[in-house]
PDB file of N, CA and C in Angstrom:
ATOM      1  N   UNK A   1     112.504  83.691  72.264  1.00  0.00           N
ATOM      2  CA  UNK A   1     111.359  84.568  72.153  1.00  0.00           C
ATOM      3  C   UNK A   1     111.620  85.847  72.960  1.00  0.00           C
ATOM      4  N   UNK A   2     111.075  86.498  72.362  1.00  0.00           N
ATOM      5  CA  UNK A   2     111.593  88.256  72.927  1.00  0.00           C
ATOM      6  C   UNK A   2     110.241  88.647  74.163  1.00  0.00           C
ATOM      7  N   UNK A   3     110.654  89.215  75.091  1.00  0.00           N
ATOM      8  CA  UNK A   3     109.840  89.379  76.283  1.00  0.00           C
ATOM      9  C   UNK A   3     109.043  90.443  75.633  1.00  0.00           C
ATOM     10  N   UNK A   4     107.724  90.643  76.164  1.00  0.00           N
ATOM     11  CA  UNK A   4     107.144  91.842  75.096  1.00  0.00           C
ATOM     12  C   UNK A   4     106.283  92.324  76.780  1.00  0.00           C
ATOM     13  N   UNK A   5     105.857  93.554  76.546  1.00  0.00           N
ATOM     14  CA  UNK A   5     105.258  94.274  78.179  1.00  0.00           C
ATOM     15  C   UNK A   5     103.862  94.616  77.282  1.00  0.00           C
ATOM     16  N   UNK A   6     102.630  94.246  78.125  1.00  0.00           N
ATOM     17  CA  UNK A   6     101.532  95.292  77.489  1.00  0.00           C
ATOM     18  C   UNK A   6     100.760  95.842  78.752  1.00  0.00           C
ATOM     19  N   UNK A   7     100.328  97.161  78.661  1.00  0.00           N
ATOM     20  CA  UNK A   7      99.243  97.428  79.462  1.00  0.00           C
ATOM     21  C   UNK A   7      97.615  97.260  79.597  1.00  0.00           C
ATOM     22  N   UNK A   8      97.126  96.833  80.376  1.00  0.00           N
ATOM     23  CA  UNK A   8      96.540  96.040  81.142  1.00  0.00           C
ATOM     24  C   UNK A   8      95.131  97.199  81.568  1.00  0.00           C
ATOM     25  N   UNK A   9      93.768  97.375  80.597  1.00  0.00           N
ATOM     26  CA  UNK A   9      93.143  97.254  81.599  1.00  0.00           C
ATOM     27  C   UNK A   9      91.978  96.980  82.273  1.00  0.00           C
ATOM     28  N   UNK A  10      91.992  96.936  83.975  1.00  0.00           N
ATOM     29  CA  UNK A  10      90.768  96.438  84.309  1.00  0.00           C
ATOM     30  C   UNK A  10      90.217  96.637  85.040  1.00  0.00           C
ATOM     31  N   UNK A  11      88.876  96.845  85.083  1.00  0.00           N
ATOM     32  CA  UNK A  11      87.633  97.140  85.549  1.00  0.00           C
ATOM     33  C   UNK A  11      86.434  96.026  85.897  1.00  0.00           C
ATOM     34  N   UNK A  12      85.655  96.445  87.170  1.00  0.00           N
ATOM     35  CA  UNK A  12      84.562  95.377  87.502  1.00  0.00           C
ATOM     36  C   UNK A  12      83.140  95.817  87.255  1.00  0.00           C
ATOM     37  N   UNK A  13      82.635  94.387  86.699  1.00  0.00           N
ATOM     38  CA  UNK A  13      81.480  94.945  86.041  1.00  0.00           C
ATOM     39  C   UNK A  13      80.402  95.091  86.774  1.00  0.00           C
ATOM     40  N   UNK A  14      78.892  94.963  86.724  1.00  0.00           N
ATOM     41  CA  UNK A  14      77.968  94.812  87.216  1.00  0.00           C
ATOM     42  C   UNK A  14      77.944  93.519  88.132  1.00  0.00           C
ATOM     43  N   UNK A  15      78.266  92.572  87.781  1.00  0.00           N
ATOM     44  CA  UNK A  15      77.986  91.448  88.238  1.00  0.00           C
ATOM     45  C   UNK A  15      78.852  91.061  88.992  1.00  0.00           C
ATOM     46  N   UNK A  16      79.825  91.746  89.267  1.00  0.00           N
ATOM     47  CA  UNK A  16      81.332  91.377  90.229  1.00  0.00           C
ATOM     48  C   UNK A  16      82.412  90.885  89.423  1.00  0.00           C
ATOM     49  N   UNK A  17      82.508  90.823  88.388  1.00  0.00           N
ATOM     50  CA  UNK A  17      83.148  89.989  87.874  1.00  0.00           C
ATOM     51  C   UNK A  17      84.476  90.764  87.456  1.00  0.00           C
ATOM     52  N   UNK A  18      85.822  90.672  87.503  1.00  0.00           N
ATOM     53  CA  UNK A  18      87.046  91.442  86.776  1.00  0.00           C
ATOM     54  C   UNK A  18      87.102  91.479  85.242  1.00  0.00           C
ATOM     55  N   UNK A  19      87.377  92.773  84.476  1.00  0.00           N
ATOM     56  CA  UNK A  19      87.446  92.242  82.945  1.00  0.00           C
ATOM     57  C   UNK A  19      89.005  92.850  83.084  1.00  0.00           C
ATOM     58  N   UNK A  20      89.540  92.398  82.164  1.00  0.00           N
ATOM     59  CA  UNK A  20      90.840  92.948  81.145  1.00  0.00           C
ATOM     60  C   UNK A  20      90.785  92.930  80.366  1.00  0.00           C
ATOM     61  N   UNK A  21      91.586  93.703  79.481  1.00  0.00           N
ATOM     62  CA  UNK A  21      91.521  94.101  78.095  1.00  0.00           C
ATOM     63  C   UNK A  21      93.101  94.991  77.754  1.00  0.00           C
ATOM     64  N   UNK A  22      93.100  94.146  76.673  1.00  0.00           N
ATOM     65  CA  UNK A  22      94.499  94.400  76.189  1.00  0.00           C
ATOM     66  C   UNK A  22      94.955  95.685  75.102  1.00  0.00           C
ATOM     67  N   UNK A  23      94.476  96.850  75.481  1.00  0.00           N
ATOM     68  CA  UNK A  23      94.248  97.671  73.926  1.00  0.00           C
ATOM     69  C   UNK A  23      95.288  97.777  72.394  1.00  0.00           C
ATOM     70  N   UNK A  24      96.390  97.433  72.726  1.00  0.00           N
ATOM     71  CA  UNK A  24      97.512  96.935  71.999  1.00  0.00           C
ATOM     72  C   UNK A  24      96.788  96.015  71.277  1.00  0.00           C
ATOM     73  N   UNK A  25      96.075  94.733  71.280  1.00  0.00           N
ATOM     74  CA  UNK A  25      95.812  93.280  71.276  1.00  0.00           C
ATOM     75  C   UNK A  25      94.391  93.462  70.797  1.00  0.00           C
ATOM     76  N   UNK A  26      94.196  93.639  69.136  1.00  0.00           N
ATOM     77  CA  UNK A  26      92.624  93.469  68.936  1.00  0.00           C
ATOM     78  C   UNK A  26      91.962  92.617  69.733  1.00  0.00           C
ATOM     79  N   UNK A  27      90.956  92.385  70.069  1.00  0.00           N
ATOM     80  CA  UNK A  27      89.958  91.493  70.604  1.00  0.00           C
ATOM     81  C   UNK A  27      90.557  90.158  71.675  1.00  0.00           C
ATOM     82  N   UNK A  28      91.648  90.678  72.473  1.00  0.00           N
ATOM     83  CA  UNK A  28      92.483  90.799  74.210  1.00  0.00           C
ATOM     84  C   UNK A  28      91.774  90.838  75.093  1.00  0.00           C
ATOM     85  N   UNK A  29      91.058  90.073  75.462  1.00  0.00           N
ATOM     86  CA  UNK A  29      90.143  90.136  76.713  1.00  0.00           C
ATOM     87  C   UNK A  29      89.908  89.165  77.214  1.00  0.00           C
ATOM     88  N   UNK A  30      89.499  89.245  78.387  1.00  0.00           N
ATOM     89  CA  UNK A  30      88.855  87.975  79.556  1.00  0.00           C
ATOM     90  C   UNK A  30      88.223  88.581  80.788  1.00  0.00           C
ATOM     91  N   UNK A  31      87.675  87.572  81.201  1.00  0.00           N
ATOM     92  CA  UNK A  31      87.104  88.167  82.582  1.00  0.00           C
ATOM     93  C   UNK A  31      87.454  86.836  83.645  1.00  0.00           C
ATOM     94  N   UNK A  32      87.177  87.112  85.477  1.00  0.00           N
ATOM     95  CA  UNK A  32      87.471  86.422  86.266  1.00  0.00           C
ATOM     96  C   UNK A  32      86.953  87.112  87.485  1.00  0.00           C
ATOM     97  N   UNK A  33      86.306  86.191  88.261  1.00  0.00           N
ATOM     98  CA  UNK A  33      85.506  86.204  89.085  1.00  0.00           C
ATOM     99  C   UNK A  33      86.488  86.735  90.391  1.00  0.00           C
ATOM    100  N   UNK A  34      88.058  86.546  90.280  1.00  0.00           N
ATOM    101  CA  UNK A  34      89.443  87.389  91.343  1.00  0.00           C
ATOM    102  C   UNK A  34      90.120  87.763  90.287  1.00  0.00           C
ATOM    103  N   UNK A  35      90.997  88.671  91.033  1.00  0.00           N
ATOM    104  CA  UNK A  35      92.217  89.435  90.160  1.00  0.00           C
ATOM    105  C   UNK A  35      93.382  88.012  89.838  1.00  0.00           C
ATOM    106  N   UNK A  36      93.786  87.216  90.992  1.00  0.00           N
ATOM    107  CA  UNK A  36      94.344  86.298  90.766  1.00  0.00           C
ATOM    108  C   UNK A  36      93.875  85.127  89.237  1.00  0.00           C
ATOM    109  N   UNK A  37      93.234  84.685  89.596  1.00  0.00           N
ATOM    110  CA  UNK A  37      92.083  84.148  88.375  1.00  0.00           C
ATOM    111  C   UNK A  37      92.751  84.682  86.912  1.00  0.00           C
ATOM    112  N   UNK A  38      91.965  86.687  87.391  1.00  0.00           N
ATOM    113  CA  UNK A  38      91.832  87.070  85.937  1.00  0.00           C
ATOM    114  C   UNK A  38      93.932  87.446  85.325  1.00  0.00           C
ATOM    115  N   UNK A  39      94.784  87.481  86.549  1.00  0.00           N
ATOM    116  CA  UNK A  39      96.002  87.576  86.062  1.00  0.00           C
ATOM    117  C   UNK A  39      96.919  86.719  85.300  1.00  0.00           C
ATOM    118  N   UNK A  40      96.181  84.503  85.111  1.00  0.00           N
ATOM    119  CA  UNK A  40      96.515  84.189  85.179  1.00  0.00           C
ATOM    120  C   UNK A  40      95.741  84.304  83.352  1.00  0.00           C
ATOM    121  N   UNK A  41      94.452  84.709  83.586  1.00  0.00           N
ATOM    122  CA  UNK A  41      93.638  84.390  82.309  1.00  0.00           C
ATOM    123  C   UNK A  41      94.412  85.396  81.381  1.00  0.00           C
ATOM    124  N   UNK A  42      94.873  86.531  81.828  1.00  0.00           N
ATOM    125  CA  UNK A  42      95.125  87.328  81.034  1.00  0.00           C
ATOM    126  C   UNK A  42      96.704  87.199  80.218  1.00  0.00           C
ATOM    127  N   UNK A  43      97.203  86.612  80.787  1.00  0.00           N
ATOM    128  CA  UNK A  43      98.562  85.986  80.252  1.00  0.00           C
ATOM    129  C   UNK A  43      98.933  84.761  79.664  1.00  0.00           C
ATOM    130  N   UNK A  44      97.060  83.796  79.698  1.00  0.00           N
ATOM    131  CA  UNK A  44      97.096  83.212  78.424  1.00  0.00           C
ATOM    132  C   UNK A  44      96.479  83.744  77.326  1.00  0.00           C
ATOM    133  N   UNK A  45      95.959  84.563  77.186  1.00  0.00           N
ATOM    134  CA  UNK A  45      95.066  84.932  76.095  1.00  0.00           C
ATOM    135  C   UNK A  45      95.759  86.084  75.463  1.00  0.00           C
ATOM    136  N   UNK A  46      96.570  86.647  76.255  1.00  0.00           N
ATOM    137  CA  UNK A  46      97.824  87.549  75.586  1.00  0.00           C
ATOM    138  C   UNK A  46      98.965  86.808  74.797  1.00  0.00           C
ATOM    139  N   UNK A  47      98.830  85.410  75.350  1.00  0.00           N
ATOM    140  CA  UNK A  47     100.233  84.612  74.523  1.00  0.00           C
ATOM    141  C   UNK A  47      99.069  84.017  72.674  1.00  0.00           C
ATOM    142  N   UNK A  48      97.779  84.252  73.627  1.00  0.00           N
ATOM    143  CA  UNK A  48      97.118  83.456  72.270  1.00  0.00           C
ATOM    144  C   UNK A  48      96.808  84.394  70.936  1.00  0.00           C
ATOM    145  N   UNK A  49      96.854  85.341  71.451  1.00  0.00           N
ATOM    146  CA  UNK A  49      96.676  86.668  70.754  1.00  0.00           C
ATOM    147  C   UNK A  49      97.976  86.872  70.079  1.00  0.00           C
ATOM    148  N   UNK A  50      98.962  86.933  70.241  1.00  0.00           N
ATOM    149  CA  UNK A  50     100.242  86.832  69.858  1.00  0.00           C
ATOM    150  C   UNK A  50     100.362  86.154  68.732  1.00  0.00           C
ATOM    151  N   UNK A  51      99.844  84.654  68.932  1.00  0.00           N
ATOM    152  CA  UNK A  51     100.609  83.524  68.225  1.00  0.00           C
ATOM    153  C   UNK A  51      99.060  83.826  66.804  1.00  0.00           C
ATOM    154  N   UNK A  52      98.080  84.456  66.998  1.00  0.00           N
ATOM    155  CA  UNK A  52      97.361  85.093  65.816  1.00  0.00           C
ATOM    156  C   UNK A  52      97.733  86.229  65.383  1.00  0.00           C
ATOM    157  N   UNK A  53      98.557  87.234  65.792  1.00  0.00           N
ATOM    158  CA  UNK A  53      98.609  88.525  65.315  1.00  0.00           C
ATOM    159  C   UNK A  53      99.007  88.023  64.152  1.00  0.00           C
ATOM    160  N   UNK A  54      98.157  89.157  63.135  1.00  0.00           N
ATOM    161  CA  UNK A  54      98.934  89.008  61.639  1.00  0.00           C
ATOM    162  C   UNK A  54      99.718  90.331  61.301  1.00  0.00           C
ATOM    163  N   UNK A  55      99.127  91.311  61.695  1.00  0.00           N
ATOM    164  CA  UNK A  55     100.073  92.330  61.760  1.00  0.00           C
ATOM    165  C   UNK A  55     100.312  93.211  63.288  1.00  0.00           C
ATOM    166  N   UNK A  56     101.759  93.672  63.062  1.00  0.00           N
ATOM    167  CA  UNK A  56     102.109  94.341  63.929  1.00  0.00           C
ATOM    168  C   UNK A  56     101.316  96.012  64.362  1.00  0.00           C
ATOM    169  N   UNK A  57     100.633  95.812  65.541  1.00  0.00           N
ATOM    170  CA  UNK A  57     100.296  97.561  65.445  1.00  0.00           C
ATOM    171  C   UNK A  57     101.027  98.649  66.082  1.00  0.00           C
ATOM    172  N   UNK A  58     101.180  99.667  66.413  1.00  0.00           N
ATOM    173  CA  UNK A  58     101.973 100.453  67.261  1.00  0.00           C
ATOM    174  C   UNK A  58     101.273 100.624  68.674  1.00  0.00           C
ATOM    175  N   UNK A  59     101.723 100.423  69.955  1.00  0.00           N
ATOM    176  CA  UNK A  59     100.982 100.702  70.893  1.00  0.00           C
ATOM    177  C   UNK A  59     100.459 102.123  71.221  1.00  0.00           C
ATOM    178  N   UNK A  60      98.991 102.443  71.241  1.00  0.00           N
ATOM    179  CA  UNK A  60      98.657 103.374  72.116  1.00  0.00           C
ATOM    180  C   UNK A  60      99.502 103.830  73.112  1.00  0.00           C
ATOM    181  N   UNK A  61      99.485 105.818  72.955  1.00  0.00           N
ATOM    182  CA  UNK A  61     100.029 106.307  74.029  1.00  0.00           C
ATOM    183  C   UNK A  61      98.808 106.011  75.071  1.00  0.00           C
ATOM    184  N   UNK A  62      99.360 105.995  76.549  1.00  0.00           N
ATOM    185  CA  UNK A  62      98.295 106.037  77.404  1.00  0.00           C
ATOM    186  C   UNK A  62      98.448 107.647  77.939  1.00  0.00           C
ATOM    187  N   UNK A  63      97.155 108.238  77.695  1.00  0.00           N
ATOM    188  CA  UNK A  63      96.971 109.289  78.135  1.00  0.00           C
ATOM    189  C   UNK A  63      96.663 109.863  79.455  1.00  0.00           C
ATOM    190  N   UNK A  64      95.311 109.408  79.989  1.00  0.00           N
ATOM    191  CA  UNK A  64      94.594 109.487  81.196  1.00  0.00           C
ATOM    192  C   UNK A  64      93.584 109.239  80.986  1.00  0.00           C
ATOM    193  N   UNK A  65      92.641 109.031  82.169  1.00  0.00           N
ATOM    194  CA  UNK A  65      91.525 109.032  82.496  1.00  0.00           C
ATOM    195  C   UNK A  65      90.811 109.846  83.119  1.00  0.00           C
ATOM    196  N   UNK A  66      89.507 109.874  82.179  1.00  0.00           N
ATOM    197  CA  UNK A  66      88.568 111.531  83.115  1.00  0.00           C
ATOM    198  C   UNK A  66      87.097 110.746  83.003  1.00  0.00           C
ATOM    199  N   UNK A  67      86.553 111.609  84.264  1.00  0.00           N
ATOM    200  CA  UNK A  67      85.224 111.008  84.754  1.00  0.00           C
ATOM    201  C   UNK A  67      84.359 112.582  83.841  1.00  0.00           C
ATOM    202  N   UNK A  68      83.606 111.449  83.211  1.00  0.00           N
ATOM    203  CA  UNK A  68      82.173 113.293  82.535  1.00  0.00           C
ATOM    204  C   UNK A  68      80.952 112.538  83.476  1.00  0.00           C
ATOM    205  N   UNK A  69      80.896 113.438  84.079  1.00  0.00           N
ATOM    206  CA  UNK A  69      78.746 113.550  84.303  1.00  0.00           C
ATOM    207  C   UNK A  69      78.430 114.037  82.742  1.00  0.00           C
ATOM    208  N   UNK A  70      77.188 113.869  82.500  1.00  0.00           N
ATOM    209  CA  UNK A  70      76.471 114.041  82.074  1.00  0.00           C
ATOM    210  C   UNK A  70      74.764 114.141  82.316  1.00  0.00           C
TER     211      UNK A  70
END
């Protein structure tokens, strides 16, 4: 099996909780109450996501991040 890299990301919500999200990986996500927790969740649900992909997508460039007021 071929090693594959994805980026990773994550943010805490209201409630304390860690999410990840896989943007490569339609519907790639989990959450965890530690980063440890959510590092371990996130590298099964990336292998589970895998073993459903039906098609291949191209990864998102990552651009940046900007804060708007509004």
């Amino acid at each position: 099996m071929v090693k594959r890299t994805f980026e990773v990301v994550i943010e805490r919500d209201a409630d304390g909780f860690y999410v990840a999200d896989v943007p490569e990986l339609r519907g790639c996500h989990t959450q965890a109450r530690d980063l440890t927790t959510l590092q371990k969740r996130i590298k099964d649900v990336i292998k589970l996501c895998l073993m459903d992909e039906k098609e291949a997508r191209l990864p998102n460039a990552f651009i940046g991040i900007q804060i708007v007021s509004v």
